[in-house]
Protein backbone atom coordinates (compact mmCIF):
# COMPACT_ATOMS: atom_id res chain seq x y z
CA UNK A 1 -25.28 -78.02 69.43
CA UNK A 2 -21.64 -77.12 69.43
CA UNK A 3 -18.83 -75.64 72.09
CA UNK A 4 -18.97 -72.78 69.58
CA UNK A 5 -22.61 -72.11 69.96
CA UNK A 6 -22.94 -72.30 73.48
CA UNK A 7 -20.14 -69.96 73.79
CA UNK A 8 -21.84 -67.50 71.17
CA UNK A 9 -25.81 -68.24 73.00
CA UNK A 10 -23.55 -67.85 76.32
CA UNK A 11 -21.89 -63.91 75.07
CA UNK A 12 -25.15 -62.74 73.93
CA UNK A 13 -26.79 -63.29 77.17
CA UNK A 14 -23.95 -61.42 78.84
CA UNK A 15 -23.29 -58.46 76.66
CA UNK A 16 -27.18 -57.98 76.18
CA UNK A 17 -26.50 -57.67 72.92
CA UNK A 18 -26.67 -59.40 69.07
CA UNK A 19 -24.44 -57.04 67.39
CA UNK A 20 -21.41 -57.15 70.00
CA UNK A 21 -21.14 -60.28 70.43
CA UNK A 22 -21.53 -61.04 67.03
CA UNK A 23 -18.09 -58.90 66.94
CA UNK A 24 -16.73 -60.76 69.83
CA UNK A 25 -17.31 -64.29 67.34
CA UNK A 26 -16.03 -61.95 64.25
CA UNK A 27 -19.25 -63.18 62.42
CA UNK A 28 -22.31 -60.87 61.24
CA UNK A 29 -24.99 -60.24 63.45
CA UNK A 30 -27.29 -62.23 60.98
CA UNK A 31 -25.47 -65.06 61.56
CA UNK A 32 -25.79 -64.69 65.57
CA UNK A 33 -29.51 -64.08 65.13
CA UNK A 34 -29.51 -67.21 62.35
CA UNK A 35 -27.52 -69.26 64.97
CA UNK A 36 -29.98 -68.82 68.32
CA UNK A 37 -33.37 -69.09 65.87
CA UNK A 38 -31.61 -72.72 65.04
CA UNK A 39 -31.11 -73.59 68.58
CA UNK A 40 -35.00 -72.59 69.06
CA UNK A 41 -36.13 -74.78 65.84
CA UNK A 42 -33.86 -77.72 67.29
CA UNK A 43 -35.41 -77.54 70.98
CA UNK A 44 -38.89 -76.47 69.53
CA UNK A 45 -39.50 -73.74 72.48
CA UNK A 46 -37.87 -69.87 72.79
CA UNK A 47 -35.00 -68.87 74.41
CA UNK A 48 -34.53 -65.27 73.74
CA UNK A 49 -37.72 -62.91 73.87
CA UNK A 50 -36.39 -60.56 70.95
CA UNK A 51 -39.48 -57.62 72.36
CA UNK A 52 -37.66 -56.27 74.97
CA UNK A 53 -34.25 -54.19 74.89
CA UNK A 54 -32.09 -54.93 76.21
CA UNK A 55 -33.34 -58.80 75.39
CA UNK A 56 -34.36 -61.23 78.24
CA UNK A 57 -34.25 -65.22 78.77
CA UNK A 58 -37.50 -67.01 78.90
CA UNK A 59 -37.53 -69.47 81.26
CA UNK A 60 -36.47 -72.42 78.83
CA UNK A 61 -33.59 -70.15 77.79
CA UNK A 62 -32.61 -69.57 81.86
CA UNK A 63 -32.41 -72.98 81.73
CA UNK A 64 -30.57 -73.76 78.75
CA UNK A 65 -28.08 -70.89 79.95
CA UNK A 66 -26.93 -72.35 82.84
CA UNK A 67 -26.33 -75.52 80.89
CA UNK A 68 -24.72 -74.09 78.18
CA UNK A 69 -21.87 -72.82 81.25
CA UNK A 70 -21.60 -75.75 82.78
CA UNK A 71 -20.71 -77.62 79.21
CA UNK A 72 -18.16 -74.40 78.82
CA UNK A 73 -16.28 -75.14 82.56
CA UNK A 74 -16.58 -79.19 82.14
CA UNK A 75 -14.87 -78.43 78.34
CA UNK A 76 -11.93 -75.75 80.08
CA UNK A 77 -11.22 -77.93 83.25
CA UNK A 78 -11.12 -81.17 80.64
CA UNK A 79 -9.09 -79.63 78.15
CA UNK A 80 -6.42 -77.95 81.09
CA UNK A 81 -7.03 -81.49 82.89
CA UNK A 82 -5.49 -83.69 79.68
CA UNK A 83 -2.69 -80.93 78.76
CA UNK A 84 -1.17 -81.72 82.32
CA UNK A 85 -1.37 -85.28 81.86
CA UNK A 86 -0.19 -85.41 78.43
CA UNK A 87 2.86 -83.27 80.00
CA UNK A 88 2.01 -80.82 77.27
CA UNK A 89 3.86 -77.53 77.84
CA UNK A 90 1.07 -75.19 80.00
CA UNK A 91 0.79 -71.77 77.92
CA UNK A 92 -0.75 -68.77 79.46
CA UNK A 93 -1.83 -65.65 77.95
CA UNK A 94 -1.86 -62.30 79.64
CA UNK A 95 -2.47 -58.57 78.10
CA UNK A 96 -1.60 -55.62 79.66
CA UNK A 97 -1.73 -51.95 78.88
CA UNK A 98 1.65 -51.04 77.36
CA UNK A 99 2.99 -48.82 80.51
CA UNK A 100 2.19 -51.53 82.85
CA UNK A 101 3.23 -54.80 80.83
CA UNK A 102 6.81 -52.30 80.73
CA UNK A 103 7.52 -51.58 83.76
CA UNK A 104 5.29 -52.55 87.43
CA UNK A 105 4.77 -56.05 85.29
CA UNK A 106 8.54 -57.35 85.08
CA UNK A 107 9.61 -58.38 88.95
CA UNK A 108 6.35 -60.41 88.61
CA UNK A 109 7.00 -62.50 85.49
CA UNK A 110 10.12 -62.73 86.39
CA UNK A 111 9.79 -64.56 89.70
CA UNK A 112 6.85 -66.31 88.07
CA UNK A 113 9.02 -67.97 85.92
CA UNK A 114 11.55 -69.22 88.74
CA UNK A 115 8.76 -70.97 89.70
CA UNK A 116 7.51 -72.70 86.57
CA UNK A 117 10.18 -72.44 83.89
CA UNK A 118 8.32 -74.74 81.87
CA UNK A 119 5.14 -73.05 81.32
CA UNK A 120 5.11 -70.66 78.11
CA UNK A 121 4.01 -67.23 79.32
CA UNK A 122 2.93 -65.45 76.64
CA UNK A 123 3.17 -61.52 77.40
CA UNK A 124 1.32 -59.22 74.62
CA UNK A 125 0.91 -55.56 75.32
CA UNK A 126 -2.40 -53.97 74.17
CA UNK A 127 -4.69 -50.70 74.75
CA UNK A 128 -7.04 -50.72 77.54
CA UNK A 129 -10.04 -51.31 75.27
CA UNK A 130 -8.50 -54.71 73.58
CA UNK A 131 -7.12 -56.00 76.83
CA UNK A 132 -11.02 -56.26 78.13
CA UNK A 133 -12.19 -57.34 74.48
CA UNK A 134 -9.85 -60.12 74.21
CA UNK A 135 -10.56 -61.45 77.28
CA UNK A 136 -14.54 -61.44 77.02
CA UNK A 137 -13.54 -63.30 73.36
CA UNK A 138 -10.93 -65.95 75.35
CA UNK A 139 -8.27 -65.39 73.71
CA UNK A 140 -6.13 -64.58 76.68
CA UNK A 141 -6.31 -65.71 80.30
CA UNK A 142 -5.32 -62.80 82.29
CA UNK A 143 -5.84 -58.86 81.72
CA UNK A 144 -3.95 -55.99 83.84
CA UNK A 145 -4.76 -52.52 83.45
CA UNK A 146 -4.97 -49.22 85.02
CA UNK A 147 -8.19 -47.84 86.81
CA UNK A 148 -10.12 -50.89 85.76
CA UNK A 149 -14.03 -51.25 85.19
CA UNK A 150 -16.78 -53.05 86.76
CA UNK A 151 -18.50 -55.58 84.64
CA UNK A 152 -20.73 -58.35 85.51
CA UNK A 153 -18.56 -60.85 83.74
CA UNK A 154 -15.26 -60.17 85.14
CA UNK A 155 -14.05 -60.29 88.33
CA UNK A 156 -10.97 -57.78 89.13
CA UNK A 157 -8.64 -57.61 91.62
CA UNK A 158 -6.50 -54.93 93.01
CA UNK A 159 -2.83 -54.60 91.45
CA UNK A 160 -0.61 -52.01 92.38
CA UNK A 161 -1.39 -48.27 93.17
CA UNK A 162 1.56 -46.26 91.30
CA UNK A 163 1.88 -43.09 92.63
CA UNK A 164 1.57 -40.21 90.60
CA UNK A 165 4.28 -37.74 90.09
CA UNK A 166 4.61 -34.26 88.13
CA UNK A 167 7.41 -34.64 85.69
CA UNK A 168 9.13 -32.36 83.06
CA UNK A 169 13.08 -32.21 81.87
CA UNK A 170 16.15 -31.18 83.70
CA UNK A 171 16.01 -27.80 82.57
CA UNK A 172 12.50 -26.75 83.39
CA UNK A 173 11.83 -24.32 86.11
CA UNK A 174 10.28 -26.99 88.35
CA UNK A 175 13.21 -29.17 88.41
CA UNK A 176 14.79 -27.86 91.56
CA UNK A 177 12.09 -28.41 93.60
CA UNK A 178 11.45 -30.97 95.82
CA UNK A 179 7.93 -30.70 96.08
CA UNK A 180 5.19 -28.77 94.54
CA UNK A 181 1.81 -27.05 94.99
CA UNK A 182 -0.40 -28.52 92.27
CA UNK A 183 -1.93 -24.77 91.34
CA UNK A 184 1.59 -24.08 89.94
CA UNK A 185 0.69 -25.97 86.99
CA UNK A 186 -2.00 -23.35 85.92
CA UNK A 187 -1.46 -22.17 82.67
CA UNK A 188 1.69 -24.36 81.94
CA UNK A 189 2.52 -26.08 78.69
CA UNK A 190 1.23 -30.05 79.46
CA UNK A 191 1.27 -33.10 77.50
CA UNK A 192 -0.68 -35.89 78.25
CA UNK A 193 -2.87 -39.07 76.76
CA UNK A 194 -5.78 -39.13 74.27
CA UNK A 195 -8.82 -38.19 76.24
CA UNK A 196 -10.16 -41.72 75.65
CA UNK A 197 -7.37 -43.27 77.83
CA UNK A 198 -8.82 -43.71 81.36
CA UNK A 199 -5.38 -43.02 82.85
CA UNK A 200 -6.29 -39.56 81.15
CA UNK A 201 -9.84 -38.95 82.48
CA UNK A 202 -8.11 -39.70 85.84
CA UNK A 203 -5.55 -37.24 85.78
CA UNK A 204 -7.98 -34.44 84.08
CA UNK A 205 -10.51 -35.33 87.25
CA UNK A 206 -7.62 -34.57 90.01
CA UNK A 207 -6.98 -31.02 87.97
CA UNK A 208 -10.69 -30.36 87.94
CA UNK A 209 -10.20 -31.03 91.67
CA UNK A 210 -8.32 -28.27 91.77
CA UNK A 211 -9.50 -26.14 89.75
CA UNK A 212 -6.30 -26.50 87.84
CA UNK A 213 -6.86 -25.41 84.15
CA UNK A 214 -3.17 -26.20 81.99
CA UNK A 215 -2.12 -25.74 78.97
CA UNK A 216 -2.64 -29.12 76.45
CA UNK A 217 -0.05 -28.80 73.88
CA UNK A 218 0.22 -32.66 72.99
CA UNK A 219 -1.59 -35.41 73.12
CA UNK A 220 -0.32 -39.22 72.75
CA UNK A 221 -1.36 -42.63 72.94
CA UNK A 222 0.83 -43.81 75.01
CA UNK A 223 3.37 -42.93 78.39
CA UNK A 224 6.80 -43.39 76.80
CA UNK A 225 6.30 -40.97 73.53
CA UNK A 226 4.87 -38.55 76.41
CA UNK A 227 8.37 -39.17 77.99
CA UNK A 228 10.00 -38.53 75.05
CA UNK A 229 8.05 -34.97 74.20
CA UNK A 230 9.32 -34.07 78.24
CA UNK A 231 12.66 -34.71 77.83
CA UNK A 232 13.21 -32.23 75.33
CA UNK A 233 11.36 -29.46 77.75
CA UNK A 234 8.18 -29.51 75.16
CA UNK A 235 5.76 -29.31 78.43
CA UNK A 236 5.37 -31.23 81.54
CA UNK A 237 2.77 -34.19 82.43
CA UNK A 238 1.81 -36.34 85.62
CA UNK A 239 3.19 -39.95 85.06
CA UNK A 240 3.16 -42.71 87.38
CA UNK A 241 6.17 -44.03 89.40
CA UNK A 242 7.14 -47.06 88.11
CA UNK A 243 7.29 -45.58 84.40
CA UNK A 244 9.59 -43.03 85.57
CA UNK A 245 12.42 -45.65 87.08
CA UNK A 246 14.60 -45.41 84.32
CA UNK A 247 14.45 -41.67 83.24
CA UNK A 248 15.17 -40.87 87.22
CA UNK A 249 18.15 -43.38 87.30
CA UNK A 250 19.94 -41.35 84.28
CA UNK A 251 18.74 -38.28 84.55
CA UNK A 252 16.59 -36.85 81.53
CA UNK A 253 13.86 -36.22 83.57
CA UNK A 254 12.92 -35.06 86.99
CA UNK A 255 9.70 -36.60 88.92
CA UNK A 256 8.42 -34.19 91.54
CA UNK A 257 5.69 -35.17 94.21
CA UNK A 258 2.93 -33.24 94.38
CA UNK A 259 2.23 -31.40 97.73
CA UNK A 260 -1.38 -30.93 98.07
CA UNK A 261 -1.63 -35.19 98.52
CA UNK A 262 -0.32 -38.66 97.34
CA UNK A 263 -1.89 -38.75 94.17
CA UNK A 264 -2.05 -42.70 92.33
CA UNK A 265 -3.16 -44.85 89.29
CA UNK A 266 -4.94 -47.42 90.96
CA UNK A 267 -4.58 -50.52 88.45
CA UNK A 268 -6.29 -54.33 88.74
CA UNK A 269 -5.50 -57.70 87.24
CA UNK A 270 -9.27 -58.60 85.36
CA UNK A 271 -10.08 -61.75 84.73
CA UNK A 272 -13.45 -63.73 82.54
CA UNK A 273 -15.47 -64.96 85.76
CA UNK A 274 -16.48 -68.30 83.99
CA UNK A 275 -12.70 -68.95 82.63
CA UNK A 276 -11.41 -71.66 84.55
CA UNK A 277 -7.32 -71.28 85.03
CA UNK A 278 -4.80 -73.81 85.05
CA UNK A 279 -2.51 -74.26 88.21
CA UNK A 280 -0.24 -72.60 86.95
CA UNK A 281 -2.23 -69.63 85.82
CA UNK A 282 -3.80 -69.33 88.87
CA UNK A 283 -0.06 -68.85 90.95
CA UNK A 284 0.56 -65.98 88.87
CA UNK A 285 -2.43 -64.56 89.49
CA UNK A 286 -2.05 -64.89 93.35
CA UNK A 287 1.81 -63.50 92.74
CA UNK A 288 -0.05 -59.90 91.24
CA UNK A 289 -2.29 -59.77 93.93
CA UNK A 290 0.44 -60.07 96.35
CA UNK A 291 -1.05 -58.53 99.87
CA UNK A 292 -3.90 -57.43 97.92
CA UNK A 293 -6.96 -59.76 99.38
CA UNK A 294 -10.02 -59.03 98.08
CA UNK A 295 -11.72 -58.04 94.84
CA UNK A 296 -12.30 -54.61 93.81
């Protein structure tokens, strides 16, 4: 047996499932199903009983689970152990959703690397549903995103809350005031994210609240094409805070709190429970949580 197959018997164990992690591995699902039968011919007892869905561990394969993680840490902590020795250069990989990775994400890197200068922080921005997909598959260390998920293999820990704030462009009628009653937004012209985006469901949930039916007139992918639609008075949106910074600063659009109650985007750093960090990771994963103690 291979690192490689106890990583593959280890993810379809966790995800319950032959066909997803089988996409986790980029392999076909034969292949997973090919790979675990060999592991029972090898051993000469069953691990998996295939009769029940979703599928369940016999005993032997209980067993051969647990070993299968330990091999996994031992290989991590080894491998992170010689790459400081070796005085390799540490890299560290870390996804976040495009509106955080631009904005609430920057003071952090940057006083990360004040403190390690020589570690290669790798920063990729990605939609909410690669972020957690990558990091079940490894490939990066550290995920942040916005009103994130419970799963048994992650942990997650609190991030920032960004407050929420109604925004639409210098010239719209709500631009004067300094506050407003969120039932003024019935029947108005708003933009906003694809309904799969879970900053979406959020902000539809605090309208249904209310009882607050709007206007959709677009719908985007992402925060700063939403921006973009606003600032030439197409409709108005609720965006978080730290998004807004720069728009506010020059002036093409106007962020208005919302009277009725602080409204926010509650958003988490997630991390694989079984991936085992290197110093330095851990630091910057300390530095998001800031006061934040617990996990969520």
């Amino acid at each position: 047996m291979n690192l490689e197959t106890a990583k593959l018997f280890c993810d379809v164990v966790e995800l319950k499932n032959f066909s997803r992690a089988a996409d986790i591995h980029g392999i076909s699902q034969s292949a997973v199903s090919q790979q675990i039968a060999q592991l029972e011919v090898e051993y000469n007892i069953q691990l998996v009983d295939r009769k029940k869905r979703p599928i369940e561990l016999t005993a032997a394969g209980e067993l051969f689970l647990k070993a299968c993680r330990d091999i996994i840490e031992r290989c991590q902590r080894l491998n992170t152990e010689i790459t400081q020795l070796s005085r390799q250069t540490c890299r560290i990989h870390l996804a976040a959703i495009f509106s955080i990775g631009m904005h609430s994400l920057q003071p952090y890197v940057k006083k990360f690397m004040g403190v390690y200068p020589d570690v290669n922080l790798a920063v990729e921005y990605k939609d909410a549903k690669e972020v957690y997909e990558r990091l079940l598959r490894g490939s990066i260390d550290i995920g942040v995103v916005a009103l994130p998920h419970r799963d048994k293999n992650i942990e997650v820990y609190a991030f920032e809350n960004e407050r929420l704030l109604l925004t639409c462009a210098p010239e719209h009628h709500f631009a004067k005031e300094k506050e407003i009653d969120i039932h003024h937004l019935q029947g108005e012209k708003f933009i906003s994210l694809y309904p799969e985006v879970p900053t979406r469901r959020h902000i539809d949930a605090i309208l249904k609240k209310y009882n607050v039916p709007v206007r959709l007139v677009m719908e985007f992918d992402n925060i700063e094409t939403i921006k973009r639609a606003i600032e030439i008075n197409t409709g108005i949106s609720i965006l978080p805070e730290p998004c807004l910074r720069n728009e506010r600063a020059t002036g093409t659009l106007k962020a208005i709190p919302l009277a009725n109650e602080h409204f926010y985007r509650p958003t988490g750093i997630v991390i694989r429970k079984d991936k085992h960090l290197s110093k330095a990771a851990q630091y910057l994963v300390e530095l998001l949580r800031h006061d934040s103690e617990d996990a969520l």
